[in-house]
PDB file of N, CA and C in Angstrom:
ATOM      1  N   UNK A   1       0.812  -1.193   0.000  1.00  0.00           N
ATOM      2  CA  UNK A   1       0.000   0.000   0.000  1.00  0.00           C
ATOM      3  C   UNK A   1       0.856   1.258   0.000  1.00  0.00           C
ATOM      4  N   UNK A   2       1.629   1.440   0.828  1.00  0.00           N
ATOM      5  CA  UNK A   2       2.567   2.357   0.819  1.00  0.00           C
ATOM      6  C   UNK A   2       3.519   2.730   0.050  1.00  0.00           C
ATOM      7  N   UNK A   3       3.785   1.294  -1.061  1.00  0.00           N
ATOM      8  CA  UNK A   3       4.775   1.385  -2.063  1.00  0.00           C
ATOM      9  C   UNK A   3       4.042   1.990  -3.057  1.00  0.00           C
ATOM     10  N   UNK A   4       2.925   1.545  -3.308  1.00  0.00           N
ATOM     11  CA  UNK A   4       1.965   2.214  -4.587  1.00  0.00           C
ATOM     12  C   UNK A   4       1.792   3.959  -4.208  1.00  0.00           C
ATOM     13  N   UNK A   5       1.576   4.308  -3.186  1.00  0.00           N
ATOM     14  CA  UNK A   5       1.583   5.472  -3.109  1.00  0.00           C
ATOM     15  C   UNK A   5       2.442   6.009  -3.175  1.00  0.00           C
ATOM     16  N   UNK A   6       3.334   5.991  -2.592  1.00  0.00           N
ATOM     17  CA  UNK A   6       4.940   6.787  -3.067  1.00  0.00           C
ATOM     18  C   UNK A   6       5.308   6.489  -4.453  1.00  0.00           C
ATOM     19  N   UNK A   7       4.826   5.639  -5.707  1.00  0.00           N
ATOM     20  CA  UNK A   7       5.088   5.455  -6.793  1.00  0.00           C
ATOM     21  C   UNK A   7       4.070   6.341  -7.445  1.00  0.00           C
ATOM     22  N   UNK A   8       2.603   6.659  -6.566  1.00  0.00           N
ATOM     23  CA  UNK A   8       1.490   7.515  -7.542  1.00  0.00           C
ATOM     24  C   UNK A   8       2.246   9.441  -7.117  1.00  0.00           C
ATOM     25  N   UNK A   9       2.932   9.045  -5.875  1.00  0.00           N
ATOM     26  CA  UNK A   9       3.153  10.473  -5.721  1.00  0.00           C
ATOM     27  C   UNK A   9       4.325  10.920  -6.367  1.00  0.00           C
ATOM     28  N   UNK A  10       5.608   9.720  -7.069  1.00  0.00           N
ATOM     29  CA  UNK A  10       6.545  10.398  -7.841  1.00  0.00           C
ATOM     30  C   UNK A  10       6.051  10.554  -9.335  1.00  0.00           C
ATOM     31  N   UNK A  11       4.964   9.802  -9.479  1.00  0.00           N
ATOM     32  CA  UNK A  11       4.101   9.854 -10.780  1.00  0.00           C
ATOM     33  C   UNK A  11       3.855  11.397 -10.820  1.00  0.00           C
ATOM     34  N   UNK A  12       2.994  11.909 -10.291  1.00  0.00           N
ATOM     35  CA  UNK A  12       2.296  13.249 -10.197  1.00  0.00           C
ATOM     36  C   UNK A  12       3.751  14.525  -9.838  1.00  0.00           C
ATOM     37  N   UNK A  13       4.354  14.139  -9.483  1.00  0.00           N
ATOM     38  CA  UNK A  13       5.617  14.998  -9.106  1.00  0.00           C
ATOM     39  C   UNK A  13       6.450  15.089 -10.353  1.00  0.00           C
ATOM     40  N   UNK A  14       6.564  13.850 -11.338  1.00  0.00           N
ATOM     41  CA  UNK A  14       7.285  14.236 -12.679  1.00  0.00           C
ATOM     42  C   UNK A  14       6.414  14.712 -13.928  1.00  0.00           C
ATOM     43  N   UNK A  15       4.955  13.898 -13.697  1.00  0.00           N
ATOM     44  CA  UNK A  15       4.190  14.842 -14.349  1.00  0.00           C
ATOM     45  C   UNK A  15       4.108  16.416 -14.425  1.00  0.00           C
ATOM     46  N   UNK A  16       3.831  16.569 -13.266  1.00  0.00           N
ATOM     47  CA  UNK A  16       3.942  18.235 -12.552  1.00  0.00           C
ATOM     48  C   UNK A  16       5.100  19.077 -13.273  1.00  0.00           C
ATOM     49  N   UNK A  17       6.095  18.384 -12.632  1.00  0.00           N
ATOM     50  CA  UNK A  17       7.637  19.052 -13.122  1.00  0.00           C
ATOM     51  C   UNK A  17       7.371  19.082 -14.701  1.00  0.00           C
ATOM     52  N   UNK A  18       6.959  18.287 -15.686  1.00  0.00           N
ATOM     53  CA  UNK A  18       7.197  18.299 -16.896  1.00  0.00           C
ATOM     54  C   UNK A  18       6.112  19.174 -17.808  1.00  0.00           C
ATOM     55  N   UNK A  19       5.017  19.391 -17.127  1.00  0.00           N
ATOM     56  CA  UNK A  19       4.072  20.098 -17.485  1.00  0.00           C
ATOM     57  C   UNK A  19       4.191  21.591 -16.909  1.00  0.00           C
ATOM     58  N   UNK A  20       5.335  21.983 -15.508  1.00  0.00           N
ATOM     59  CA  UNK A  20       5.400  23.468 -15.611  1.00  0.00           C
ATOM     60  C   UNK A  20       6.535  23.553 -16.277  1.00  0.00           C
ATOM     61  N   UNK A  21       7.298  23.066 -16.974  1.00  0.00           N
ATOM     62  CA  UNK A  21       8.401  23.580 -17.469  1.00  0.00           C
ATOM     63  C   UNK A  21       8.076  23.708 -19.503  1.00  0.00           C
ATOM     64  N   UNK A  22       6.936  23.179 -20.061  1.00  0.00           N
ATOM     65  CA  UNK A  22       6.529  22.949 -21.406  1.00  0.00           C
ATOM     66  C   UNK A  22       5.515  23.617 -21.765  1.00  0.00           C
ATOM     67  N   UNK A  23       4.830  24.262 -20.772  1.00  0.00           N
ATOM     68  CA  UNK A  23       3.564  25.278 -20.757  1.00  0.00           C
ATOM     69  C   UNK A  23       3.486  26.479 -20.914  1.00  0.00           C
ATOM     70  N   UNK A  24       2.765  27.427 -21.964  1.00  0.00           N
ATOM     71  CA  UNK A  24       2.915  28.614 -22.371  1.00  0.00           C
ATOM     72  C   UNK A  24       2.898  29.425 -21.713  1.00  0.00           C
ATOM     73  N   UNK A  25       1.642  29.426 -20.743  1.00  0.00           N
ATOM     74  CA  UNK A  25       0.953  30.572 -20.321  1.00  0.00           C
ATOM     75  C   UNK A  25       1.802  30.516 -18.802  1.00  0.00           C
ATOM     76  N   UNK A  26       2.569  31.735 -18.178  1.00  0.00           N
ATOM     77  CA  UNK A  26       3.011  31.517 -17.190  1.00  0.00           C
ATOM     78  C   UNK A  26       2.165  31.552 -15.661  1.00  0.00           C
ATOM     79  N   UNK A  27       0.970  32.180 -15.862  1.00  0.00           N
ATOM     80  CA  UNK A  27       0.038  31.642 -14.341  1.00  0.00           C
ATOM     81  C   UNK A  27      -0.588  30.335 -14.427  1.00  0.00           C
ATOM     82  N   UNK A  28      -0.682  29.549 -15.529  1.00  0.00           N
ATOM     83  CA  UNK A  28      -1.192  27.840 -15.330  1.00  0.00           C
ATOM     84  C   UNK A  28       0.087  27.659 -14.940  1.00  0.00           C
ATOM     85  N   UNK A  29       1.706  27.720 -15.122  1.00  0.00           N
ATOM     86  CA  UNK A  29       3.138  27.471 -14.933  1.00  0.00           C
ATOM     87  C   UNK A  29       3.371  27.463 -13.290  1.00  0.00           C
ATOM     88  N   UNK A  30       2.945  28.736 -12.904  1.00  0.00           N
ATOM     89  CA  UNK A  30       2.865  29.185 -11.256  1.00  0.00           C
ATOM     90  C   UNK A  30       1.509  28.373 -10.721  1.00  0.00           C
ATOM     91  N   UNK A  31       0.865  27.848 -11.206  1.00  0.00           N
ATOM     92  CA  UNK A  31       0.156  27.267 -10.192  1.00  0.00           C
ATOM     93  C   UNK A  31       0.344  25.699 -10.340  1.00  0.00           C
ATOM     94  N   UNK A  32       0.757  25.111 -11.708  1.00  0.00           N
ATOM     95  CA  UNK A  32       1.457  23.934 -11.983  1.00  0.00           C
ATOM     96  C   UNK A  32       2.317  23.234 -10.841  1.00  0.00           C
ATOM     97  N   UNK A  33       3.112  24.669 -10.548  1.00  0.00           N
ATOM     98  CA  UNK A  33       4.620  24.343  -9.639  1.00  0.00           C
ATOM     99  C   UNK A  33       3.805  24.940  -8.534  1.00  0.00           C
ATOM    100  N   UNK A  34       3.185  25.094  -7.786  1.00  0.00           N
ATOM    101  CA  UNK A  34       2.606  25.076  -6.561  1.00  0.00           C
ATOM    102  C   UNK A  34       2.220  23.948  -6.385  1.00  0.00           C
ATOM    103  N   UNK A  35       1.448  22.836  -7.253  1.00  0.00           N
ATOM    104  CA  UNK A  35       0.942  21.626  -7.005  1.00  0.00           C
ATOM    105  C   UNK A  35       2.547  20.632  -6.782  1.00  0.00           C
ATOM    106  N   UNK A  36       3.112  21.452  -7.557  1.00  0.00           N
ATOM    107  CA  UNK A  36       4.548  19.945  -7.585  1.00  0.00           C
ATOM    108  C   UNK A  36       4.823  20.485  -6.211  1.00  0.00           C
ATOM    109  N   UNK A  37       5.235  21.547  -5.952  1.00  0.00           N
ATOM    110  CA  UNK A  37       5.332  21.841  -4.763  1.00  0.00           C
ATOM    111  C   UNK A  37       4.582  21.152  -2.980  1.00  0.00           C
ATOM    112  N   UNK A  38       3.353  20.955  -3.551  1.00  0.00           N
ATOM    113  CA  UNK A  38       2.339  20.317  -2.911  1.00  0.00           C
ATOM    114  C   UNK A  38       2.936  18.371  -2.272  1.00  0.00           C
ATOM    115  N   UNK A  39       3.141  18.437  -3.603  1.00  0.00           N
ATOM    116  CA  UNK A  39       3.047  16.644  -3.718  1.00  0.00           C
ATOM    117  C   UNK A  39       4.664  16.339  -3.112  1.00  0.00           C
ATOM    118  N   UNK A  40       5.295  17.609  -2.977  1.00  0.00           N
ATOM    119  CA  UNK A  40       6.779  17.309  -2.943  1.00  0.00           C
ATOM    120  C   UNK A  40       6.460  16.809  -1.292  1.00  0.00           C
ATOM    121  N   UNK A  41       5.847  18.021  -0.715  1.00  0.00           N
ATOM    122  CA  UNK A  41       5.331  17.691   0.869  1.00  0.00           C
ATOM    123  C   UNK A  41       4.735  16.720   1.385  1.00  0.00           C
ATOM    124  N   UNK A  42       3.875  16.321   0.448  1.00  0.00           N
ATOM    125  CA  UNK A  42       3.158  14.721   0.747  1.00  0.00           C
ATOM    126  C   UNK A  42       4.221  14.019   0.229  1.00  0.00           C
ATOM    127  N   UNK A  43       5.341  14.028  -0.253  1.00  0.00           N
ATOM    128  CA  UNK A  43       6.334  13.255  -0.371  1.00  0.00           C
ATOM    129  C   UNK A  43       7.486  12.808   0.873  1.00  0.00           C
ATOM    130  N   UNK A  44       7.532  14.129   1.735  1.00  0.00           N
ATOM    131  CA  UNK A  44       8.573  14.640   2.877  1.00  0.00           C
ATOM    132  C   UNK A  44       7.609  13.956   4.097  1.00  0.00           C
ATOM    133  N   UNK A  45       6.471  14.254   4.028  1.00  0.00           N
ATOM    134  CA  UNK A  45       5.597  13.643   4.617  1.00  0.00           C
ATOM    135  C   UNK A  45       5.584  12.465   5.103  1.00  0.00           C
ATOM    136  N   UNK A  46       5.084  11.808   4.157  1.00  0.00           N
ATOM    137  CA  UNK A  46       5.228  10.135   3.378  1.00  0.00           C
ATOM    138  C   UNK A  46       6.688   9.752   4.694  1.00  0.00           C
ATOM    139  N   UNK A  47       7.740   9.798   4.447  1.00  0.00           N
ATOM    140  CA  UNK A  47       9.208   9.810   4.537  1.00  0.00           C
ATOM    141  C   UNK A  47       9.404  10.106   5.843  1.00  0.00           C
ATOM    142  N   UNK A  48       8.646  10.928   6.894  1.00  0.00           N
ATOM    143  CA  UNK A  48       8.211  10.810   8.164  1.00  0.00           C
ATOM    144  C   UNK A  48       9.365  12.427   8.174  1.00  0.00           C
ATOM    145  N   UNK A  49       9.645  12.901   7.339  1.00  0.00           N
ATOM    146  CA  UNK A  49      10.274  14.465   7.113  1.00  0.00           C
ATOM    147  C   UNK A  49       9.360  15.326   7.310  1.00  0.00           C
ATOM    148  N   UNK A  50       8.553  15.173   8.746  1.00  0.00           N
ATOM    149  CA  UNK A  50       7.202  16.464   9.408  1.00  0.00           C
ATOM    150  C   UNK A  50       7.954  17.809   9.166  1.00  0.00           C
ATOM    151  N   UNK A  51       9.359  17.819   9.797  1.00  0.00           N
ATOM    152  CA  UNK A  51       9.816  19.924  10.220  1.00  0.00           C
ATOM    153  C   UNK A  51       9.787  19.854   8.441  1.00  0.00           C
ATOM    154  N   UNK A  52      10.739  19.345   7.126  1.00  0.00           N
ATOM    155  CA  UNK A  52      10.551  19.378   5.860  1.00  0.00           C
ATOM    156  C   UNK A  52       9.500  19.772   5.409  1.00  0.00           C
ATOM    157  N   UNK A  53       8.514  18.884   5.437  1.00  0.00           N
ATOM    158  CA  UNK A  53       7.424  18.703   4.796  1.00  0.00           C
ATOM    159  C   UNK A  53       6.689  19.888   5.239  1.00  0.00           C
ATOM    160  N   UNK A  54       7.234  20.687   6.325  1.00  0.00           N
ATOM    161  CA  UNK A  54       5.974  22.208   6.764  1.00  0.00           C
ATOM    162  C   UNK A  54       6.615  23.292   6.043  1.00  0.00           C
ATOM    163  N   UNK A  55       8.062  22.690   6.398  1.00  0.00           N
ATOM    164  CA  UNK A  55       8.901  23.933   5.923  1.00  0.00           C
ATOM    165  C   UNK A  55       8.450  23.971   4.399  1.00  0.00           C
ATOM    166  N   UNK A  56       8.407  23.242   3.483  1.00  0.00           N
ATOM    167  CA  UNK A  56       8.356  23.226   2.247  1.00  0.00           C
ATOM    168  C   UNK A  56       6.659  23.142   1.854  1.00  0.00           C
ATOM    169  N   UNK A  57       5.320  23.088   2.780  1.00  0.00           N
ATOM    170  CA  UNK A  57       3.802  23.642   2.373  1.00  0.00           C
ATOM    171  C   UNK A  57       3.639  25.000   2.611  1.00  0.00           C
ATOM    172  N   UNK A  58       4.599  25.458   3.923  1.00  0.00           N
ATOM    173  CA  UNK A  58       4.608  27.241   4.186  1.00  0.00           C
ATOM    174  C   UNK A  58       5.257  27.851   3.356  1.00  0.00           C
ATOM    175  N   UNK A  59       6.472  27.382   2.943  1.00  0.00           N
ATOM    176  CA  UNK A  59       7.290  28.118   2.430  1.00  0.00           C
ATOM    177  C   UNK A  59       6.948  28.343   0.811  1.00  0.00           C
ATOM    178  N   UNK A  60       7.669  27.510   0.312  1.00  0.00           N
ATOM    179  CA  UNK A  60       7.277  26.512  -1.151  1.00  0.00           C
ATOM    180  C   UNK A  60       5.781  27.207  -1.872  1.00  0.00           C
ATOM    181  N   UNK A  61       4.853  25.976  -1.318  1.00  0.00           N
ATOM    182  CA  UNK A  61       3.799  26.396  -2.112  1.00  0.00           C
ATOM    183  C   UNK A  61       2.975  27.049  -1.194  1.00  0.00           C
ATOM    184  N   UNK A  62       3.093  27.754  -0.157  1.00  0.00           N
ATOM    185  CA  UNK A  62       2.464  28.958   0.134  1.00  0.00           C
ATOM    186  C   UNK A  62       2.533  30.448  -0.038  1.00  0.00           C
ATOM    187  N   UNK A  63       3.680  30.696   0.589  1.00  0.00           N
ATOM    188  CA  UNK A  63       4.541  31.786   0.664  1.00  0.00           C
ATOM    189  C   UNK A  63       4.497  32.016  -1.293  1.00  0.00           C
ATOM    190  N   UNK A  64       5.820  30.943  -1.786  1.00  0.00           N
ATOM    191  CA  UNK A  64       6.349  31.463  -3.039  1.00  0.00           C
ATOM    192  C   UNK A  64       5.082  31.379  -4.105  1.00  0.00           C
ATOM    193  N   UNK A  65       4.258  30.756  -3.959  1.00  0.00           N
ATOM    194  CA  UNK A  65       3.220  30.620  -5.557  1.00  0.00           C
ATOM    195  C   UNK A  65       1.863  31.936  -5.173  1.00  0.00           C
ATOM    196  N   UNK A  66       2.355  32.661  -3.866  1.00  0.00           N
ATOM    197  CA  UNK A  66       2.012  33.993  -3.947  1.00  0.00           C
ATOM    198  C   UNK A  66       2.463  35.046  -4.340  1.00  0.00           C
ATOM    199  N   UNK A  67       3.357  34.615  -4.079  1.00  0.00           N
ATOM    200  CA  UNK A  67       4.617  35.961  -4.433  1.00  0.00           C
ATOM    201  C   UNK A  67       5.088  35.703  -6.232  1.00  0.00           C
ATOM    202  N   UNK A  68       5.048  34.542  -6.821  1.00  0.00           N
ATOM    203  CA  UNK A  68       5.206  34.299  -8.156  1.00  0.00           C
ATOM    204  C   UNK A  68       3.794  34.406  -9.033  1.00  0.00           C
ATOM    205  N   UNK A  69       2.401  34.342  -8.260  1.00  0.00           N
ATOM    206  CA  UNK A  69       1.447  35.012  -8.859  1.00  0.00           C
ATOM    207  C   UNK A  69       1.607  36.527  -8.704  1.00  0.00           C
ATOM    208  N   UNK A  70       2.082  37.377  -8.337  1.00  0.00           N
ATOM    209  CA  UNK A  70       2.673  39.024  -7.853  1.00  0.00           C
ATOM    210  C   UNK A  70       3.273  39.595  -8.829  1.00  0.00           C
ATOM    211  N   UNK A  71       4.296  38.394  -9.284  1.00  0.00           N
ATOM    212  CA  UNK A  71       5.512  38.922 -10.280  1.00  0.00           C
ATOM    213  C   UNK A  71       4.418  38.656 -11.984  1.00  0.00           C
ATOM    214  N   UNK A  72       3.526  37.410 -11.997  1.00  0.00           N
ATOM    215  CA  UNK A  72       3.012  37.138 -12.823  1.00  0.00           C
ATOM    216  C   UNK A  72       2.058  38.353 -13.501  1.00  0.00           C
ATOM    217  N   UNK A  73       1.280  38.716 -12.421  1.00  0.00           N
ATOM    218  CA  UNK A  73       0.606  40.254 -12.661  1.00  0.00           C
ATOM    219  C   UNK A  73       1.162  41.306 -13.033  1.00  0.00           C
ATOM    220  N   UNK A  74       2.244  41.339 -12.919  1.00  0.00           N
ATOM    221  CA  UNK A  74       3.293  42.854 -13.390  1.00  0.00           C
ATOM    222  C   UNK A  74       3.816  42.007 -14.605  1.00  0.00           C
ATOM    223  N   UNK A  75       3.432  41.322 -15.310  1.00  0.00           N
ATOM    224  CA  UNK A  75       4.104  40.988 -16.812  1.00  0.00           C
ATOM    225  C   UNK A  75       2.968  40.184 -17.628  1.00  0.00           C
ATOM    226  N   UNK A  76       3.255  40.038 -18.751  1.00  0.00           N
ATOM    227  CA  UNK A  76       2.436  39.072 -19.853  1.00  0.00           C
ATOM    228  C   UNK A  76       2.487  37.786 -19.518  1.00  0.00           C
ATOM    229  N   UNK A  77       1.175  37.377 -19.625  1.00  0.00           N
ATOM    230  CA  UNK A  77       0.676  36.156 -18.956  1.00  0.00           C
ATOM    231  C   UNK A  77       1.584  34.989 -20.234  1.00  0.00           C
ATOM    232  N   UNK A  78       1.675  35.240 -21.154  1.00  0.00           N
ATOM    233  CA  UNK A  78       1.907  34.032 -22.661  1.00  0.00           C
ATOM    234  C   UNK A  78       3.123  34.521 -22.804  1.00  0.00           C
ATOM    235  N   UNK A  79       4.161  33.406 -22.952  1.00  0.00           N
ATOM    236  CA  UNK A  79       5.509  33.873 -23.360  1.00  0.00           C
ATOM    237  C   UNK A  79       5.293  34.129 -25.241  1.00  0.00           C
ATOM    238  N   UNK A  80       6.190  34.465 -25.708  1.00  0.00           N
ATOM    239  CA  UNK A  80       6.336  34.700 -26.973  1.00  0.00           C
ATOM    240  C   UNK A  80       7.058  33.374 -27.964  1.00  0.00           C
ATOM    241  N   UNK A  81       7.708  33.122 -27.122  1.00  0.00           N
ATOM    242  CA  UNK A  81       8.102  31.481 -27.752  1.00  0.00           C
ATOM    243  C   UNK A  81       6.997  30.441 -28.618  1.00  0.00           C
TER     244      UNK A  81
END
């Protein structure tokens, strides 16, 4: 049981990673990498890494996918690529 889950959560963690780094629009990008961010913690979690796993839901995808929706608003949402 536990092996399947840590295999569905590196599933969703390389998905994640590969879908914010190939994606046009940079606020689906910032909220992409808030979720990898997410799953990284249920990963640290998982791993019995509790101080990690807070440090990286406060920090990570709380704190930063606010502050990178901030920067997102002061520029063009679609890269030009």
């Amino acid at each position: 049981m536990i092996l399947t889950f840590d295999f569905i959560l590196i599933l969703f963690l390389f998905i994640s990673a590969i879908a914010s780094i190939t994606i046009k629009d940079l606020l689906s990008a910032v909220i992409i990498l808030g979720a990898y961010s997410f799953f990284m913690c249920l990963l640290w979690a998982q791993m019995a890494a509790v101080d990690v796993a807070f440090t990286e839901a406060s920090v990570s995808a709380g704190i930063g996918t606010v502050l990178f929706i901030g920067a997102v608003s002061k520029t063009e949402r679609r890269s030009k690529d």
